[in-house]
Protein backbone atom coordinates (compact mmCIF):
# COMPACT_ATOMS: atom_id res chain seq x y z
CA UNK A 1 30.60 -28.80 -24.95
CA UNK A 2 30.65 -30.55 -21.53
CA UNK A 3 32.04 -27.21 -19.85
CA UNK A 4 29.19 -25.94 -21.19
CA UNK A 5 26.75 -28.34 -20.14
CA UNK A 6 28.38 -27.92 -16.47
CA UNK A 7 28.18 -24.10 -16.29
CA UNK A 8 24.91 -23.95 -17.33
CA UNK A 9 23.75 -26.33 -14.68
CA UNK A 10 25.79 -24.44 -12.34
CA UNK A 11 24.33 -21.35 -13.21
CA UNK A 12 20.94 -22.37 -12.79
CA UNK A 13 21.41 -24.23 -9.57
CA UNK A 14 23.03 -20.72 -8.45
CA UNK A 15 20.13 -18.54 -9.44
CA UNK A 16 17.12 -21.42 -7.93
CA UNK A 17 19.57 -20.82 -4.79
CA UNK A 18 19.31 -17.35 -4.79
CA UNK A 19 15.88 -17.41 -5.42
CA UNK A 20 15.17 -19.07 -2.51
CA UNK A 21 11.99 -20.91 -3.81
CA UNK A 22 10.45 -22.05 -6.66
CA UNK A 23 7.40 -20.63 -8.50
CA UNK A 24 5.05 -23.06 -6.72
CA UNK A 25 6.39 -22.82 -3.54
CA UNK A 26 5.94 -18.99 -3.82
CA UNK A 27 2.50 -19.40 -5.19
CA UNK A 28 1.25 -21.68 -2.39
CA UNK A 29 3.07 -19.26 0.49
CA UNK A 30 0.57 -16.70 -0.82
CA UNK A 31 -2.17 -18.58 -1.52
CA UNK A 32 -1.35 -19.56 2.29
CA UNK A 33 -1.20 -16.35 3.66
CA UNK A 34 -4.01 -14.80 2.05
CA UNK A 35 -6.27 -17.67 3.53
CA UNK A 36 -4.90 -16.73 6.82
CA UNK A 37 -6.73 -13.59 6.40
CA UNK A 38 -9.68 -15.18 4.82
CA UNK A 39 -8.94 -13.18 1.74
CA UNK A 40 -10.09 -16.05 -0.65
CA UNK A 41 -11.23 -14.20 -3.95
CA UNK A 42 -7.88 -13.18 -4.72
CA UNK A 43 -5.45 -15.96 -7.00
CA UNK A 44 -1.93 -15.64 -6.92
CA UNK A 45 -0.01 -16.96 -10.28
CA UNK A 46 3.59 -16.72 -10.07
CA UNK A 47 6.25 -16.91 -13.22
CA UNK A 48 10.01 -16.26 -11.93
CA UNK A 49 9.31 -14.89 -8.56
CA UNK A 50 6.87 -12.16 -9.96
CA UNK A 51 3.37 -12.65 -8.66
CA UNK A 52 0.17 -12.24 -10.10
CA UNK A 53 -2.83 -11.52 -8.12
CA UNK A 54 -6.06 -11.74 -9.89
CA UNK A 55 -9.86 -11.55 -8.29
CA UNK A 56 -12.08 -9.48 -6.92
CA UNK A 57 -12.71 -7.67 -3.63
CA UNK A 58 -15.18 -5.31 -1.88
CA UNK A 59 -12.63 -2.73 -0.67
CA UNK A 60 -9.93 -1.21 -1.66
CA UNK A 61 -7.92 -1.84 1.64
CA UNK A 62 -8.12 -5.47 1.11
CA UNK A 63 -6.41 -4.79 -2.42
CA UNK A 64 -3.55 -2.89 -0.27
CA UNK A 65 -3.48 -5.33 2.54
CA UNK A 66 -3.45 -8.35 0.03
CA UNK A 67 -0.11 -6.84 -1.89
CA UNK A 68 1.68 -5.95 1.33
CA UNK A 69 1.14 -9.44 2.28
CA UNK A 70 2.56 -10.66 -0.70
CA UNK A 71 5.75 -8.70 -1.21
CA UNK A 72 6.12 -9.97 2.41
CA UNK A 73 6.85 -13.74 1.14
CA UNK A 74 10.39 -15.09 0.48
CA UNK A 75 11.30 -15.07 -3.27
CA UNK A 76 9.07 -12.59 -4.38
CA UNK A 77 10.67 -10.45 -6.98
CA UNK A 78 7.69 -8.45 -7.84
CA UNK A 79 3.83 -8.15 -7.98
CA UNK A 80 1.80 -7.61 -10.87
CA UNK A 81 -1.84 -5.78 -9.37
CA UNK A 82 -4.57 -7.29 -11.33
CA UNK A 83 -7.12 -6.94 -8.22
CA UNK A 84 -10.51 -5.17 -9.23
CA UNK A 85 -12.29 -3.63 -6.70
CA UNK A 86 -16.02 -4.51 -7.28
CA UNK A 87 -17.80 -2.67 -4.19
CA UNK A 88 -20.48 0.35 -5.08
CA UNK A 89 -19.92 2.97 -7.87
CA UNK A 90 -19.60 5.85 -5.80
CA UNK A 91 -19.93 9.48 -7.59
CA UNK A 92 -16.45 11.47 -7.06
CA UNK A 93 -17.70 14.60 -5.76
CA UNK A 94 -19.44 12.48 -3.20
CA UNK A 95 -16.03 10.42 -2.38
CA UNK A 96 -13.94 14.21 -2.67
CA UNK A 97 -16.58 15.38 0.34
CA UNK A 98 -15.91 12.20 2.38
CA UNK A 99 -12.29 11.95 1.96
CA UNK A 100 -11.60 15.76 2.45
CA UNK A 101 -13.91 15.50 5.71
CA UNK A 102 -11.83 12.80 7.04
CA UNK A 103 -8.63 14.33 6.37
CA UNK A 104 -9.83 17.59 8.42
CA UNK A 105 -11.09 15.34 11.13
CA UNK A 106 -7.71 14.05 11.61
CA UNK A 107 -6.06 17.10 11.54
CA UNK A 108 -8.37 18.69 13.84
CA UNK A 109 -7.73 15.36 16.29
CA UNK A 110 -4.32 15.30 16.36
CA UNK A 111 -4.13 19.32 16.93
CA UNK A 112 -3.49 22.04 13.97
CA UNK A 113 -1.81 21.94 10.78
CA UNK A 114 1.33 20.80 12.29
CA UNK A 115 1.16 17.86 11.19
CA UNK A 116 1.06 18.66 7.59
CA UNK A 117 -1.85 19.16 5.01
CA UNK A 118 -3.28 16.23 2.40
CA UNK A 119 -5.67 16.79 -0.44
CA UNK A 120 -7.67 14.18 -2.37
CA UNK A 121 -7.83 14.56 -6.13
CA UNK A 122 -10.77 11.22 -7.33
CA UNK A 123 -11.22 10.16 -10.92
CA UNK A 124 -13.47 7.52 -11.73
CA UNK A 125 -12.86 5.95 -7.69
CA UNK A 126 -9.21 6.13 -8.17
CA UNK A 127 -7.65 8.43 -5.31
CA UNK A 128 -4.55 10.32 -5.31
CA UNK A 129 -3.62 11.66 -2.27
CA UNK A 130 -1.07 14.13 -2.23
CA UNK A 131 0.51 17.01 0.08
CA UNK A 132 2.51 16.62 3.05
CA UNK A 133 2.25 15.06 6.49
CA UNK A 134 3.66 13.58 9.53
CA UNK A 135 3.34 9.21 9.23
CA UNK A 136 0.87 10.41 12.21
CA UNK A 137 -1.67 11.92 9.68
CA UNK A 138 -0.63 9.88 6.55
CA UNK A 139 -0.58 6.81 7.68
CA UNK A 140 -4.23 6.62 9.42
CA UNK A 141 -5.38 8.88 6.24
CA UNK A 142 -4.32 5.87 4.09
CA UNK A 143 -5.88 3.28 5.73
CA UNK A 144 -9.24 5.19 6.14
CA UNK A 145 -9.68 6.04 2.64
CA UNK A 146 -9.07 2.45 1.65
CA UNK A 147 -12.37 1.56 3.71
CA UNK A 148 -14.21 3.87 1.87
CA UNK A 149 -16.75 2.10 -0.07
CA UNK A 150 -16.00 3.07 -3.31
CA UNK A 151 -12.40 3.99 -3.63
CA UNK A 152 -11.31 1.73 -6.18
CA UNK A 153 -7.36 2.13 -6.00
CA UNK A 154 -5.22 4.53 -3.90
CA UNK A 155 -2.58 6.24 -5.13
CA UNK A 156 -0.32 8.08 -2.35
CA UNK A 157 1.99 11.01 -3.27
CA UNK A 158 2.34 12.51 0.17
CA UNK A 159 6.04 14.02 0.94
CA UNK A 160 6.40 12.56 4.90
CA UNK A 161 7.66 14.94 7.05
CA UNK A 162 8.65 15.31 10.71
CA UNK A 163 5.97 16.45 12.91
CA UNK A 164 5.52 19.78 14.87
CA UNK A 165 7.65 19.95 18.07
CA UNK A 166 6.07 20.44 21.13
CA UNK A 167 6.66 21.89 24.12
CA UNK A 168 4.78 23.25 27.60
CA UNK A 169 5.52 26.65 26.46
CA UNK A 170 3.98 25.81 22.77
CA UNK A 171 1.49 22.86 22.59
CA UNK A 172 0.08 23.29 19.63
CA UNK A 173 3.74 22.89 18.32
CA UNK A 174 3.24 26.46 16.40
CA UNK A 175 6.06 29.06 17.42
CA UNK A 176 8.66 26.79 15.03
CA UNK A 177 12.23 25.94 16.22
CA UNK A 178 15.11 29.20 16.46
CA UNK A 179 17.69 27.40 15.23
CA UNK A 180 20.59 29.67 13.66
């Protein structure tokens, strides 16, 4: 019975340890760290490092921003989403347009199709973008659409890929590579 009693103790003093901190420590680190960022409508709860966020924000990107800054903190194990996004109901035709738009300015600015290809599917304000693209098209992509006044969640399911080579001889990165 006292064996026991001793390797229970030491097996919950080993997992605390490997923890790294306890549920309220966790829960203030965010709390701290979304104040930082003045992101105060958002309430972190946390039961065995998993973290639940809970509020409401205007755009989507602070709902993005919010859980990157959270899975940053030590002893998180995981994040539970419960963030609404409360800004404008915004028709998803309308959104489509605005999205699709933006992903053929960005093409157009960073030179041809050589940097892959993205298409916006919307249902209800939830995006899903999906395709392929260089981290030079994604990446900006993503954190436009989240400023979108209402885009309600964003759901990425874009295949990264190297981009286009480029040369003097080809510029526009469009002759491919000849390797046999």
């Amino acid at each position: 019975m006292r064996l026991s009693f001793l390797i229970a103790v030491l097996l919950f003093l080993v997992s605390a340890a490997s923890f790294g901190q306890s549920d309220e420590s966790i829960r203030v680190s965010v709390q701290k760290a979304l104040s930082a960022y003045s992101i105060k409508s958002i309430h972190p709860s946390v039961e065995k490092g998993v973290v639940t966020l809970t509020g409401s924000v205007n755009l989507c990107s602070t709902k993005i921003f919010a859980d990157q800054l959270t899975s940053r903190i030590r002893g998180v194990q995981s994040i539970r989403d419960g963030v609404q996004v409360s800004g404008p109901e915004v028709p998803d035709e309308k959104l489509t347009k605005q999205i699709n738009k933006l992903v053929a300015d960005r093409i157009r600015r960073l030179g041809g199709f050589g940097f892959g290809s993205i298409s916006a599917n919307v249902n209800h304000g939830v995006v899903t973008l999906s395709g392929y693209a260089a981290p030079q098209l994604t990446i900006p992509t993503m954190a436009a659409v989240g400023d979108i006044p209402g885009v309600k969640n964003l759901i990425v399911d874009v295949e990264l890929i190297p981009p286009a080579r480029r040369t003097l001889t080809d510029p526009a990165g469009m002759m491919g590579s000849s390797e046999n």
